[in-house]
C-alpha atoms as a PDB file:
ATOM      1  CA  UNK A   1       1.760 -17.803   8.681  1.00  0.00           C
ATOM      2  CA  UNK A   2      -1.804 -17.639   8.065  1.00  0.00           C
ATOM      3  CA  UNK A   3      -2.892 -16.275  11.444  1.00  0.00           C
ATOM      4  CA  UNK A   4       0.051 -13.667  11.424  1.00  0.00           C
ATOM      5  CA  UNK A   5      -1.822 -12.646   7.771  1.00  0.00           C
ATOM      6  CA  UNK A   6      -5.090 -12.381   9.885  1.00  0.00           C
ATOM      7  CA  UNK A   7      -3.291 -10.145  12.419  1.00  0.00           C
ATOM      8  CA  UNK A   8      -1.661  -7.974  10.184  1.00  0.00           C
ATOM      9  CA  UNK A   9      -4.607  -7.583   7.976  1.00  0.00           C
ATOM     10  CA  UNK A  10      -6.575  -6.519  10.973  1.00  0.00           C
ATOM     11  CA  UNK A  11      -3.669  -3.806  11.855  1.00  0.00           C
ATOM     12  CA  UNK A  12      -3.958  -2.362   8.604  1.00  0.00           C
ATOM     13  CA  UNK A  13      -7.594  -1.978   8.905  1.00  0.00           C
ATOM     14  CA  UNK A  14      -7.046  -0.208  12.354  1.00  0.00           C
ATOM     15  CA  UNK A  15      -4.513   2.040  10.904  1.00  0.00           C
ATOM     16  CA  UNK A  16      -6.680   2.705   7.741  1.00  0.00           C
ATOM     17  CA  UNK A  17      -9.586   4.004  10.108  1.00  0.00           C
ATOM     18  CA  UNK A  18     -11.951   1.872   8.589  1.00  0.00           C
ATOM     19  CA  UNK A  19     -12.479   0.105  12.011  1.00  0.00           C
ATOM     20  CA  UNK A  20     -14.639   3.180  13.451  1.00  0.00           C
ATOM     21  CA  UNK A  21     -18.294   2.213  11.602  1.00  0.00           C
ATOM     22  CA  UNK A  22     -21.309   1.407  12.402  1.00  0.00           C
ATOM     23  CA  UNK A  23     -21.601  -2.559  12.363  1.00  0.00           C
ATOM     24  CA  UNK A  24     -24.915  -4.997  12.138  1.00  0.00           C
ATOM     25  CA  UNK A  25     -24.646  -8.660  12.789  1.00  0.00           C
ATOM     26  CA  UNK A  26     -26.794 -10.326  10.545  1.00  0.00           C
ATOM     27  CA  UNK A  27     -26.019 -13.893  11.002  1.00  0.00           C
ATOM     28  CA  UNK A  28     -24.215 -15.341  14.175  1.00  0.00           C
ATOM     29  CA  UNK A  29     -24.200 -19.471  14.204  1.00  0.00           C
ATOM     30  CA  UNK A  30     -21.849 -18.526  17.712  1.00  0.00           C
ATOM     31  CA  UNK A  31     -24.346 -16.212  19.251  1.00  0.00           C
ATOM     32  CA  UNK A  32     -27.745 -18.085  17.519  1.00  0.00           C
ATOM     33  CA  UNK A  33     -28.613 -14.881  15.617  1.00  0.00           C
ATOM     34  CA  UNK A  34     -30.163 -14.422  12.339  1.00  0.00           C
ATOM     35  CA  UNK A  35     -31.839 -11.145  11.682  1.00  0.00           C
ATOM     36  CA  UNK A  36     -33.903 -12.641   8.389  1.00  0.00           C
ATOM     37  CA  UNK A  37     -35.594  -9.550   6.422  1.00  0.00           C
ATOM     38  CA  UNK A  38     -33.215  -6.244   7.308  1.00  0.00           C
ATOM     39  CA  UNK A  39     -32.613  -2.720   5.981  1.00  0.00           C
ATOM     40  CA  UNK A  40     -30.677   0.264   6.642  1.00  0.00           C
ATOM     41  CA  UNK A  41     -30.205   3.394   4.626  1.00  0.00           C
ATOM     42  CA  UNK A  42     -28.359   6.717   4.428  1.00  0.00           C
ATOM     43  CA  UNK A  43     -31.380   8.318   5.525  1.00  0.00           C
ATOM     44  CA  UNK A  44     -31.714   6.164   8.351  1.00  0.00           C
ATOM     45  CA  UNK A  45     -28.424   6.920   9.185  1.00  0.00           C
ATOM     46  CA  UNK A  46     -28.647  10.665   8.734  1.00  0.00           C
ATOM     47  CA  UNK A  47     -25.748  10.414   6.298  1.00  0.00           C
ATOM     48  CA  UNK A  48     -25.553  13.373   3.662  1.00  0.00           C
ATOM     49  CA  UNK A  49     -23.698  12.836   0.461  1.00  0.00           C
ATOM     50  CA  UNK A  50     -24.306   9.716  -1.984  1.00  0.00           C
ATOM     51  CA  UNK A  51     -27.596   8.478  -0.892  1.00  0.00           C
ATOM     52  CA  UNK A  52     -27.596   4.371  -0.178  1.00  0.00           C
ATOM     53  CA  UNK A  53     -29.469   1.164   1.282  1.00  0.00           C
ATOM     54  CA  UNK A  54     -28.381  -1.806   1.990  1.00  0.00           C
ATOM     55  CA  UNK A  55     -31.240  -5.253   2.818  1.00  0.00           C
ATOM     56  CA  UNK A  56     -31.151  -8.113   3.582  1.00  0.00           C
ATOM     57  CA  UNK A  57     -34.064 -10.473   2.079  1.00  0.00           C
ATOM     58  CA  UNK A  58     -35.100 -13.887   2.663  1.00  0.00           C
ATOM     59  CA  UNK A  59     -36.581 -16.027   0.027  1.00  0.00           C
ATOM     60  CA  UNK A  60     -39.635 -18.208  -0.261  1.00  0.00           C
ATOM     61  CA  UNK A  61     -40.746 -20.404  -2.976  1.00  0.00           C
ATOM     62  CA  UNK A  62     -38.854 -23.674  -4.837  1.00  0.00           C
ATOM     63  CA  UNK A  63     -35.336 -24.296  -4.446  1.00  0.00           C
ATOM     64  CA  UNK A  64     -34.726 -20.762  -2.952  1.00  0.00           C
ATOM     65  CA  UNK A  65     -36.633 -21.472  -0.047  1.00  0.00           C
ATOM     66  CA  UNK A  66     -35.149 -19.297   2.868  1.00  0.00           C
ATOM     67  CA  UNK A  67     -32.151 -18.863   0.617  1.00  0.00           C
ATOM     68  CA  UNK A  68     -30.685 -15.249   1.622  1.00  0.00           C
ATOM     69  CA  UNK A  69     -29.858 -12.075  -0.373  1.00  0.00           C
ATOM     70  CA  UNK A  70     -27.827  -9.145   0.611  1.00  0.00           C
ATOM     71  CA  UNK A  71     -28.515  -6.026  -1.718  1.00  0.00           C
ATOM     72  CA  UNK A  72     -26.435  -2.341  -1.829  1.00  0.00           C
ATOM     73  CA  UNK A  73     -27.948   0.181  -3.431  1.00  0.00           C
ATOM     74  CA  UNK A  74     -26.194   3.605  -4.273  1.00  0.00           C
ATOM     75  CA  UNK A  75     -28.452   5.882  -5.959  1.00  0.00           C
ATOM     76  CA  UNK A  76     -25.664   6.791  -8.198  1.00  0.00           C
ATOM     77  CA  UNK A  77     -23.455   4.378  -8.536  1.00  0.00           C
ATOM     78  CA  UNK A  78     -24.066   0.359  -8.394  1.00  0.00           C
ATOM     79  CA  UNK A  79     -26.293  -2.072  -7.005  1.00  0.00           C
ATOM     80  CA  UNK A  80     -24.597  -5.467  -6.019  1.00  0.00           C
ATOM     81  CA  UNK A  81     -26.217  -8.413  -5.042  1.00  0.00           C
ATOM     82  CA  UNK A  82     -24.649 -11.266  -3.241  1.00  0.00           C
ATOM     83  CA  UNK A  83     -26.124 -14.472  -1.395  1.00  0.00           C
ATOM     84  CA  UNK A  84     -25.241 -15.150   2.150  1.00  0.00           C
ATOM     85  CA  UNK A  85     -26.652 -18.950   1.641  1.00  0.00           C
ATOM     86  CA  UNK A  86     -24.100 -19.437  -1.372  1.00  0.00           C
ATOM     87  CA  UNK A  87     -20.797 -18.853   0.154  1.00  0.00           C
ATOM     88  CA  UNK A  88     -21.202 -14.583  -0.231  1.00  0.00           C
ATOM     89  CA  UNK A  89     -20.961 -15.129  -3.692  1.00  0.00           C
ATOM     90  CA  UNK A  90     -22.080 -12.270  -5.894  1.00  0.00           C
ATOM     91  CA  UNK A  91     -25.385 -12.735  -7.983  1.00  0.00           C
ATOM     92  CA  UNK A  92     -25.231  -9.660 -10.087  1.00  0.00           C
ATOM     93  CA  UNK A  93     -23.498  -6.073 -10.196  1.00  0.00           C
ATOM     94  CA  UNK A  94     -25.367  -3.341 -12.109  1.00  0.00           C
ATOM     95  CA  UNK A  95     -24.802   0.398 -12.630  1.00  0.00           C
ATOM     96  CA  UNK A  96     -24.367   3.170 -15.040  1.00  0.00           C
ATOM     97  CA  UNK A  97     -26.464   0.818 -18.192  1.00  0.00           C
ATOM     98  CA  UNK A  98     -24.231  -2.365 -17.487  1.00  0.00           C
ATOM     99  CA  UNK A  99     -25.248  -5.459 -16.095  1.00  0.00           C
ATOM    100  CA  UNK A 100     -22.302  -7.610 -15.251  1.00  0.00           C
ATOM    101  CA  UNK A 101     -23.606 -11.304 -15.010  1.00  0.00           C
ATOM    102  CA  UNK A 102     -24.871 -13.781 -17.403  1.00  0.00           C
ATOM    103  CA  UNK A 103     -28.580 -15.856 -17.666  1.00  0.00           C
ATOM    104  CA  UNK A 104     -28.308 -18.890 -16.825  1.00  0.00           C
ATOM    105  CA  UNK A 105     -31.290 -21.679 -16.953  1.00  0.00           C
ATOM    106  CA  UNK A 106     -31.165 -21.817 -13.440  1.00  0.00           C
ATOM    107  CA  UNK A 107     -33.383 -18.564 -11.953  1.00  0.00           C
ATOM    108  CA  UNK A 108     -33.625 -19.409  -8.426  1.00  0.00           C
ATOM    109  CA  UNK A 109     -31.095 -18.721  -6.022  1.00  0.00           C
ATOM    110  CA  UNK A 110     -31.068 -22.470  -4.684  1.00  0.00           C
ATOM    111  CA  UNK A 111     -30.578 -23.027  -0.933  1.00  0.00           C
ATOM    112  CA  UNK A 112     -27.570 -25.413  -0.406  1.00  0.00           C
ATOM    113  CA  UNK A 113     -30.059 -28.082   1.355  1.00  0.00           C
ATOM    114  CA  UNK A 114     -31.912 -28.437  -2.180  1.00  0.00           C
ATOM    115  CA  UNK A 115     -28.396 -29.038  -3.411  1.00  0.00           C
ATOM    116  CA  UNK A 116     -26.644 -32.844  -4.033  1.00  0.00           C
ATOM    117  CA  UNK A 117     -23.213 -31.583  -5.385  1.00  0.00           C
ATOM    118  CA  UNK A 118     -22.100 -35.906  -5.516  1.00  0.00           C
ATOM    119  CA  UNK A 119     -25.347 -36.537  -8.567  1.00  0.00           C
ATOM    120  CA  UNK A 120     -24.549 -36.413 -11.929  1.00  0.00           C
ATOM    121  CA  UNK A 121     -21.183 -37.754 -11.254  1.00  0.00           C
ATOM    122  CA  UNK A 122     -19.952 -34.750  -9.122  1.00  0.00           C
ATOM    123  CA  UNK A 123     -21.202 -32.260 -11.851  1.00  0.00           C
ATOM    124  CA  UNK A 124     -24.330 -31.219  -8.956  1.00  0.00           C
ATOM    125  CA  UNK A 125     -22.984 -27.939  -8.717  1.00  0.00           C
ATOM    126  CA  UNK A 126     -24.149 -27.119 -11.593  1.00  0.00           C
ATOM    127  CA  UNK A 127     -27.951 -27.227 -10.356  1.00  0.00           C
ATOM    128  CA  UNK A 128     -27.388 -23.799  -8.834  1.00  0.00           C
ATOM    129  CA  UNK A 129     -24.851 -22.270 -10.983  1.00  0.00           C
ATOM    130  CA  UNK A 130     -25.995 -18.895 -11.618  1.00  0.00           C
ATOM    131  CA  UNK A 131     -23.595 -15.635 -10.189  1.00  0.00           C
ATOM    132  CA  UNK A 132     -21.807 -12.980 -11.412  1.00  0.00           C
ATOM    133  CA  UNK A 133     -18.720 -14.377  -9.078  1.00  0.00           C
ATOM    134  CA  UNK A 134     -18.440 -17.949  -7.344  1.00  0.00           C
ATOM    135  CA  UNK A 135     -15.803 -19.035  -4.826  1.00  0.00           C
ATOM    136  CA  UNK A 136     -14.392 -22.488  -5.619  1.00  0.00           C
ATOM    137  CA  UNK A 137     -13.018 -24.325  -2.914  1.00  0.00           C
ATOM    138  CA  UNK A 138     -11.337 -24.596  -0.395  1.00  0.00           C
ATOM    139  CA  UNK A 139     -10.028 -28.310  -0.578  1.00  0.00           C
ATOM    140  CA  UNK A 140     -10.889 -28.559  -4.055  1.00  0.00           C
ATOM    141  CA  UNK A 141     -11.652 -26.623  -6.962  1.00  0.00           C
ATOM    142  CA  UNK A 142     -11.083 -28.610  -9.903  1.00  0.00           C
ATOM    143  CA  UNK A 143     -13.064 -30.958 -12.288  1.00  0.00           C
ATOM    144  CA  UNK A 144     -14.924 -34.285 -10.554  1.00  0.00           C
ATOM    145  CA  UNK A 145     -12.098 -36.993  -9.484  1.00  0.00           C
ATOM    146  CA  UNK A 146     -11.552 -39.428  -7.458  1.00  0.00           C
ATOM    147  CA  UNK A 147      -8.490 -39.510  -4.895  1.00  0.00           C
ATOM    148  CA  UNK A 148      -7.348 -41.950  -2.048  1.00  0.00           C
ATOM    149  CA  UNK A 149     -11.206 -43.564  -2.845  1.00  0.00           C
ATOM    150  CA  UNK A 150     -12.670 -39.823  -2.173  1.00  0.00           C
ATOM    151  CA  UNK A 151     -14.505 -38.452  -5.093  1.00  0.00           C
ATOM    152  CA  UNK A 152     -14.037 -34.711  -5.145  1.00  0.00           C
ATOM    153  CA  UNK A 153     -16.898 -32.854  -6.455  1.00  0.00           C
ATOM    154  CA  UNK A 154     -16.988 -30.014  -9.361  1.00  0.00           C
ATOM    155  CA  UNK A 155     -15.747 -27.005  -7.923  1.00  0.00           C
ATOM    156  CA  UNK A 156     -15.629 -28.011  -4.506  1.00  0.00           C
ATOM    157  CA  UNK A 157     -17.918 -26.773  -1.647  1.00  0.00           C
ATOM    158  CA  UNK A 158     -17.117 -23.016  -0.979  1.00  0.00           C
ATOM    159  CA  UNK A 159     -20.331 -21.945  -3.074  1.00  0.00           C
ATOM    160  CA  UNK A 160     -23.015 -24.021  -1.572  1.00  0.00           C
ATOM    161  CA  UNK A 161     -21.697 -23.048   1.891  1.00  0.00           C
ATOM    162  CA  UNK A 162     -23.509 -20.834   4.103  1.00  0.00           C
ATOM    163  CA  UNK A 163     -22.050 -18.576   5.874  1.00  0.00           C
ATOM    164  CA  UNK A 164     -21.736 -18.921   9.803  1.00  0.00           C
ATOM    165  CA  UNK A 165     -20.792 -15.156  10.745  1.00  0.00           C
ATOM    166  CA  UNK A 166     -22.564 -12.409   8.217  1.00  0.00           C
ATOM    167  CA  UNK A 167     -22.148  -8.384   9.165  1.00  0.00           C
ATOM    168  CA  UNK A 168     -22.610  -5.532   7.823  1.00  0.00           C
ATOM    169  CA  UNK A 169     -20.925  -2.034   8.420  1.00  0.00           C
ATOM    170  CA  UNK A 170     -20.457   1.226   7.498  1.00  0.00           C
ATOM    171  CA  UNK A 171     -18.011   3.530   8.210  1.00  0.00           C
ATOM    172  CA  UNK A 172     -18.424   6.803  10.469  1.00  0.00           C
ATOM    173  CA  UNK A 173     -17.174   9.542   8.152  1.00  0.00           C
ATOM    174  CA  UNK A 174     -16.913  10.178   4.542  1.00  0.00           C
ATOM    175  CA  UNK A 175     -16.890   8.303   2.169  1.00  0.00           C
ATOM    176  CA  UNK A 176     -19.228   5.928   3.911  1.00  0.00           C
ATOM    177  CA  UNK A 177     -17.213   3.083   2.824  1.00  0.00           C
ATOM    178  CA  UNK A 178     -19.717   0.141   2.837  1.00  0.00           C
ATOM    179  CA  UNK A 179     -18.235  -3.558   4.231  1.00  0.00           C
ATOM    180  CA  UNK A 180     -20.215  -6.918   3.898  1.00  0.00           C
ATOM    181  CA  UNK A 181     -18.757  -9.817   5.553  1.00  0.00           C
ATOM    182  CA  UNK A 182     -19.156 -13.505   5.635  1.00  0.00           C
ATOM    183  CA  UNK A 183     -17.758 -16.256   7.583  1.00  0.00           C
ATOM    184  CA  UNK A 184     -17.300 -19.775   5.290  1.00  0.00           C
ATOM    185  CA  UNK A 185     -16.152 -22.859   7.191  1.00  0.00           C
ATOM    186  CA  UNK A 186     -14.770 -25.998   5.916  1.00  0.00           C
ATOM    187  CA  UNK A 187     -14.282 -27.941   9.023  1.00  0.00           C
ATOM    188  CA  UNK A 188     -14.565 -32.218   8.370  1.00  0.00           C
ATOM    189  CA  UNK A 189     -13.826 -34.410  11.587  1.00  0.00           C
ATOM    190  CA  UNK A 190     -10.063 -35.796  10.988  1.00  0.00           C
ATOM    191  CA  UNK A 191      -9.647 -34.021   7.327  1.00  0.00           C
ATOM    192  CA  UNK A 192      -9.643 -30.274   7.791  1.00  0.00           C
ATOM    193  CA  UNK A 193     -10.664 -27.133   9.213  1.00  0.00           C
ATOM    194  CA  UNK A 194     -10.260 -24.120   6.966  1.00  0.00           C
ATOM    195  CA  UNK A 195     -12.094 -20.849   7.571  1.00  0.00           C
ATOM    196  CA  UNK A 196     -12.417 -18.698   5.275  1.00  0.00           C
ATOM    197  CA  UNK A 197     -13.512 -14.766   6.438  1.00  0.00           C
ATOM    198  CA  UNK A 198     -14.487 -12.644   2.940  1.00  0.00           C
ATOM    199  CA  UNK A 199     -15.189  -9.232   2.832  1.00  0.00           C
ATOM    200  CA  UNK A 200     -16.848  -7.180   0.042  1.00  0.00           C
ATOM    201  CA  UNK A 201     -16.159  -3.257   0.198  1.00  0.00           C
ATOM    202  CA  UNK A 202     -17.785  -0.269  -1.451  1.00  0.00           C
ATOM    203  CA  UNK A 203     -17.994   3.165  -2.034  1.00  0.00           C
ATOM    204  CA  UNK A 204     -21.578   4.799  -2.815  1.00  0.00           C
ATOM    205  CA  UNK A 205     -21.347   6.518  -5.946  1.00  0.00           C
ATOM    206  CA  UNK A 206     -18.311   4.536  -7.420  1.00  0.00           C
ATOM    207  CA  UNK A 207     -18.013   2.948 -10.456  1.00  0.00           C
ATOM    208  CA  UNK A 208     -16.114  -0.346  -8.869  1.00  0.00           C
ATOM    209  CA  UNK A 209     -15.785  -2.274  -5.654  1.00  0.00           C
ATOM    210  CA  UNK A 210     -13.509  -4.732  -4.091  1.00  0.00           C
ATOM    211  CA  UNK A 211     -13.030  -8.111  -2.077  1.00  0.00           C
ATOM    212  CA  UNK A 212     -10.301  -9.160  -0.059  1.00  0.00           C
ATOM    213  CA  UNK A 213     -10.802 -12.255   1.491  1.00  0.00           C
ATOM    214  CA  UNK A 214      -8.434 -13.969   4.790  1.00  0.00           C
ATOM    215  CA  UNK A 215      -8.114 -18.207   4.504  1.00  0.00           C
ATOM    216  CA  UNK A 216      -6.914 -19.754   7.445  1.00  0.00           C
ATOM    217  CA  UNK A 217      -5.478 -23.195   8.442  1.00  0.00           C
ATOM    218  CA  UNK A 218      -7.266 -23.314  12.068  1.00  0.00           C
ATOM    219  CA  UNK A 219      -6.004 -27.317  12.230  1.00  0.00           C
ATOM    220  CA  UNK A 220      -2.991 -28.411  13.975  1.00  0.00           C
ATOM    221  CA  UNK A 221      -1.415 -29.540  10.288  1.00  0.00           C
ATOM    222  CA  UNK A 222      -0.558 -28.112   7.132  1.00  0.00           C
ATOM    223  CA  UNK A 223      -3.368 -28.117   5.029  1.00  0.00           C
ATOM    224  CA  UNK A 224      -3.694 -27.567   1.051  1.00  0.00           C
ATOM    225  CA  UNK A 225      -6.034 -25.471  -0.290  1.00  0.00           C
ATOM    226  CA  UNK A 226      -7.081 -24.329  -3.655  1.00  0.00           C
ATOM    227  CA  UNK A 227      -9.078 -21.167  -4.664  1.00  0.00           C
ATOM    228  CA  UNK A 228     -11.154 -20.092  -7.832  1.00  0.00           C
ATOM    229  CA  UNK A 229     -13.136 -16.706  -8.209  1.00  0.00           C
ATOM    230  CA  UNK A 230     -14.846 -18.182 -11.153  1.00  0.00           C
ATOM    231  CA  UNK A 231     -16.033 -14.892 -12.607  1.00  0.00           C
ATOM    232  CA  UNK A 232     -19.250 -14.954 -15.443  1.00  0.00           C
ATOM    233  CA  UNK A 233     -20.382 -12.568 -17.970  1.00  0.00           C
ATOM    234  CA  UNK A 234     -22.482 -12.407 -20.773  1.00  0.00           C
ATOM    235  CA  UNK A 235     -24.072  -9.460 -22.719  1.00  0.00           C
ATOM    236  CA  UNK A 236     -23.276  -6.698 -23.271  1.00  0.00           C
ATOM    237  CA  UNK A 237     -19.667  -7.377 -22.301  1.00  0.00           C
ATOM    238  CA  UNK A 238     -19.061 -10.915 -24.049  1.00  0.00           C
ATOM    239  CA  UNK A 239     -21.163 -11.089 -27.148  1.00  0.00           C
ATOM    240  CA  UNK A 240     -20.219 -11.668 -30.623  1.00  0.00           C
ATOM    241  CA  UNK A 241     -16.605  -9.758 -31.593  1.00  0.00           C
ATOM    242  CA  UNK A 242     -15.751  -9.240 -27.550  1.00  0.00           C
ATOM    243  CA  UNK A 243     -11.996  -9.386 -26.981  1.00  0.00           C
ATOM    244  CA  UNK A 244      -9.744 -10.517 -24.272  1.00  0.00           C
ATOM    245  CA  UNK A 245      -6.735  -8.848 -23.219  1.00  0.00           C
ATOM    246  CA  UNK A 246      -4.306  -9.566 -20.810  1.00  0.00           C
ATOM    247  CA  UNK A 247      -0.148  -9.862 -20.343  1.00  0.00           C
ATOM    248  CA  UNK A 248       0.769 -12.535 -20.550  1.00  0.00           C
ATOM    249  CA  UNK A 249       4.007 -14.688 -21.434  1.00  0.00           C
ATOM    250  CA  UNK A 250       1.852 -17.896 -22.393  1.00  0.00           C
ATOM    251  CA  UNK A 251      -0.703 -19.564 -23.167  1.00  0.00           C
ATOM    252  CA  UNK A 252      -2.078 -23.266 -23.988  1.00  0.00           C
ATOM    253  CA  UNK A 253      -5.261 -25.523 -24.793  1.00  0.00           C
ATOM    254  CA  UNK A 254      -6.696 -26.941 -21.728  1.00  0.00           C
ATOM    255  CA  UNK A 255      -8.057 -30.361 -23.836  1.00  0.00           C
ATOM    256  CA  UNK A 256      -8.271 -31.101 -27.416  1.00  0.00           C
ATOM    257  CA  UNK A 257     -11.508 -29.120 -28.122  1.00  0.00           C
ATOM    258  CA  UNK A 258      -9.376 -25.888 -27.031  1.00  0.00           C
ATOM    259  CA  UNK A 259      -6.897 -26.798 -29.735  1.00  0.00           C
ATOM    260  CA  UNK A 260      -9.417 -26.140 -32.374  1.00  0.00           C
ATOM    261  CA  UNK A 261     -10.100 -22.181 -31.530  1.00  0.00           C
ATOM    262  CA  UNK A 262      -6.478 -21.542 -30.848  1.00  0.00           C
ATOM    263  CA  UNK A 263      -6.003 -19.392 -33.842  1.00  0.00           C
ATOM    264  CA  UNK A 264      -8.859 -16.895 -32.568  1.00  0.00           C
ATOM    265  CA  UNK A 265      -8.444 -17.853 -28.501  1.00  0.00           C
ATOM    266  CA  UNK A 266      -9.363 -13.769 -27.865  1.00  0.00           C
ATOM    267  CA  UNK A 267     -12.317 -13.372 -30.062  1.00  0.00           C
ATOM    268  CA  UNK A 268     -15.742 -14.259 -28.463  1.00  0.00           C
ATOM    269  CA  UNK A 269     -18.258 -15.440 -30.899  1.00  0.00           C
ATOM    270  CA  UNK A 270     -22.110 -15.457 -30.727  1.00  0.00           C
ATOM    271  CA  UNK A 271     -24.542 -17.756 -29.419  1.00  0.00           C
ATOM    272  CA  UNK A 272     -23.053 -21.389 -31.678  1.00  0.00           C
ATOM    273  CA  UNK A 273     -25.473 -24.364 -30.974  1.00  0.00           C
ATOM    274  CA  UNK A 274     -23.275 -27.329 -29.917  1.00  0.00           C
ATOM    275  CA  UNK A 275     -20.535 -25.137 -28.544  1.00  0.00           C
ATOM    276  CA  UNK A 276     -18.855 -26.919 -25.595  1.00  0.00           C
ATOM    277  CA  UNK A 277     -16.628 -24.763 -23.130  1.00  0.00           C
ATOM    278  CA  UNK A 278     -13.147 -23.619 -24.739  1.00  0.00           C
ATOM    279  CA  UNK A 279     -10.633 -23.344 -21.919  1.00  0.00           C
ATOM    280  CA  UNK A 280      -7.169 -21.845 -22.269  1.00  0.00           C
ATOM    281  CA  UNK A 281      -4.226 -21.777 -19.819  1.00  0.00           C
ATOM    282  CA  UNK A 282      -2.698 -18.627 -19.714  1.00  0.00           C
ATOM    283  CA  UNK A 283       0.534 -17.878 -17.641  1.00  0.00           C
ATOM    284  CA  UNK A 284       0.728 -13.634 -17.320  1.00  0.00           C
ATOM    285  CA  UNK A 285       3.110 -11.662 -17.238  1.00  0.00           C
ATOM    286  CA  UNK A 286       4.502 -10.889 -13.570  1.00  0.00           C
ATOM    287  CA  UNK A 287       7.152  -9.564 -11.487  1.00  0.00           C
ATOM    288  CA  UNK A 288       9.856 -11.216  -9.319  1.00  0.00           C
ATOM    289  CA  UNK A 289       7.366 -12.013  -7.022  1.00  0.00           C
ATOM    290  CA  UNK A 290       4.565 -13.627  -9.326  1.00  0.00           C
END
C-alpha cells in the first residue's frame, strides 16, 4: 500500500505541473555527491516577480562541525531554515516581525556524529534539541524503554539522521513554487528498512508553507512505524496569557503532574522556575474518516 501511495503521489505531482522545474542535487550518498557551500537566486535564474535565494551552508566549529543548513529567502515573505544533517528538520521560520521557534541552551546545530542518543538513559537527544519542527521516528517515537531487551531511545532516530538524497527545485513558471527534499533511511540488518522521502514546499512572498512527507516499508514484512512532528515555539507566540485552541471531543493528563494544571490546560504561563513539562492528551474532533 505504501508504494502504490508513492506512485500516486508522484501522479499527482505530474498532473499538478509541478514536475517541470529546475532541480539541483545537493546530496547523493547513490551517486557520491555532495555540493557543500551552494546558492541560487531569482536573479540567477532571471526570474521576475517575488525576488528569492535559496543556500546551502556548511558549518565549522564545535558540535556543528560540517553540520549542514539549507536557507530560503523571499524578500517579502519568509525565511526558513532547515538542517539537512538533522533529518530536514526545520531550525527556524521568520517573516513579517514573527519568529516561530524557541531558544534553547543548545546553540549549535550538532552534527549527528557528536551525538550519543543511548547516554543519559536514552534522554541523548536532548543534546541537540533545538528546531522549530523535529521528526520523531520512524520505529520509535516515544519516551526511553526497554522492549524484547532493546532499549528504545527518546524520540527515536529520525532527527539525528542525515539525509542520503537532498535536492532542491524550482518550478518553471509562476509562482516559482520552491521544493526542498530529503531522503531519511532507517535501514538495520534483520530489523527494518523504512525510507522516509520529505519534502518542504514554498511560495516566495507567502505568508505559510507546507510539508508532505512519503514513508515507505521497502522490507519484505510489515513493519510498524510511529511518527511525531514535534513542533516548538516560544515568544512572541507562547508567552504569558497565550491560548490554545483546537476541536476537540477530549482531553486527559498524560501523568500526575498534568493533573495539577487541568483546570487552566489552555492558558500558557510565564517563565515558572521548577516547571516540569505539562502534557495533555487530546482526542479532536474528526470526521468518519479520522
Amino acid at each position: 500500500p505504501m508504494k502504490k501511495a508513492l506512485i500516486l503521489s508522484t501522479l499527482a505531482l505530474l498532473v499538478s505541473g509541478q514536475v517541470a522545474a529546475k532541480t539541483w542535487v545537493l546530496t547523493s550518498t547513490e551517486s557520491n555527491i555532495e555540493l557543500g557551500n551552494w546558492q541560487v537566486s531569482s536573479e540567477k535564474l532571471n526570474v521576475k516577480g517575488q525576488p528569492f535565494s535559496i543556500e546551502q551552508k556548511v558549518l565549522h566549529g564545535g558540535k556543528q562541525e560540517v553540520s549542514k543548513v539549507i536557507v530560503i529567502k523571499s524578500q517579502d515573505g519568509l525565511t526558513i531554515t532547515l538542517s539537512p544533517s538533522r533529518g530536514m528538520d526545520i531550525l527556524h521560520v521568520e517573516g513579517y516581525g514573527v519568529r516561530m521557534g524557541w531558544d534553547s541552551p543548545v546553540k549549535e546545530v550538532v552534527n549527528p556524529a557528536y551525538m550519543n542518543l543511548e547516554s543519559r538513559n536514552g534522554l541523548g537527544w536532548l543534546e541537540g534539541f533545538n528546531e522549530m519542527m523535529v521528526r520523531c521516528g520512524y520505529e520509535w517515537t516515544g519516551h526511553p524503554g526497554v522492549a524484547d531487551g532493546q532499549l528504545y531511545t527518546l524520540h527515536g532516530k529520525a532527527g539525528n539522521t542525515p539525509a542520503s538524497q537532498v535536492e532542491v527545485s524550482v518550478s518553471d513558471a509562476a509562482p516559482y513554487t520552491i521544493t526542498v527534499r530529503g531522503l531519511l533511511k532507517e535501514s538495520t540488518f534483520k530489523k527494518g528498512d523504512l525510507q522516509t522521502m520529505t519534502e518542504l514546499q514554498y511560495v516566495p512572498g507567502a505568508s505559510q508553507f507546507s510539508i508532505h512527507d512519503v514513508l515507505t516499508n521497502r522490507g519484505d514484512y510489515d513493519h510498524d512505524y510511529q511518527i511525531i512532528y514535534h513542533s516548538n515555539f516560544g515568544k512572541p507566540i507562547l508567552e504569558d496569557g497565550a491560548q490554545f485552541m483546537a476541536p476537540m471531543a477530549q482531553i486527559s493528563p498524560f501523568n500526575d503532574y498534568a493533573k495539577k494544571g487541568l483546570s487552566t490546560w489552555n492558558t500558557y504561563a510565564g517563565p515558572t522556575k521548577g516547571f516540569d513539562e505539562m502534557v495533555f492528551n487530546i482526542a479532536p474532533l474528526a470526521d468518519a474518516n479520522h
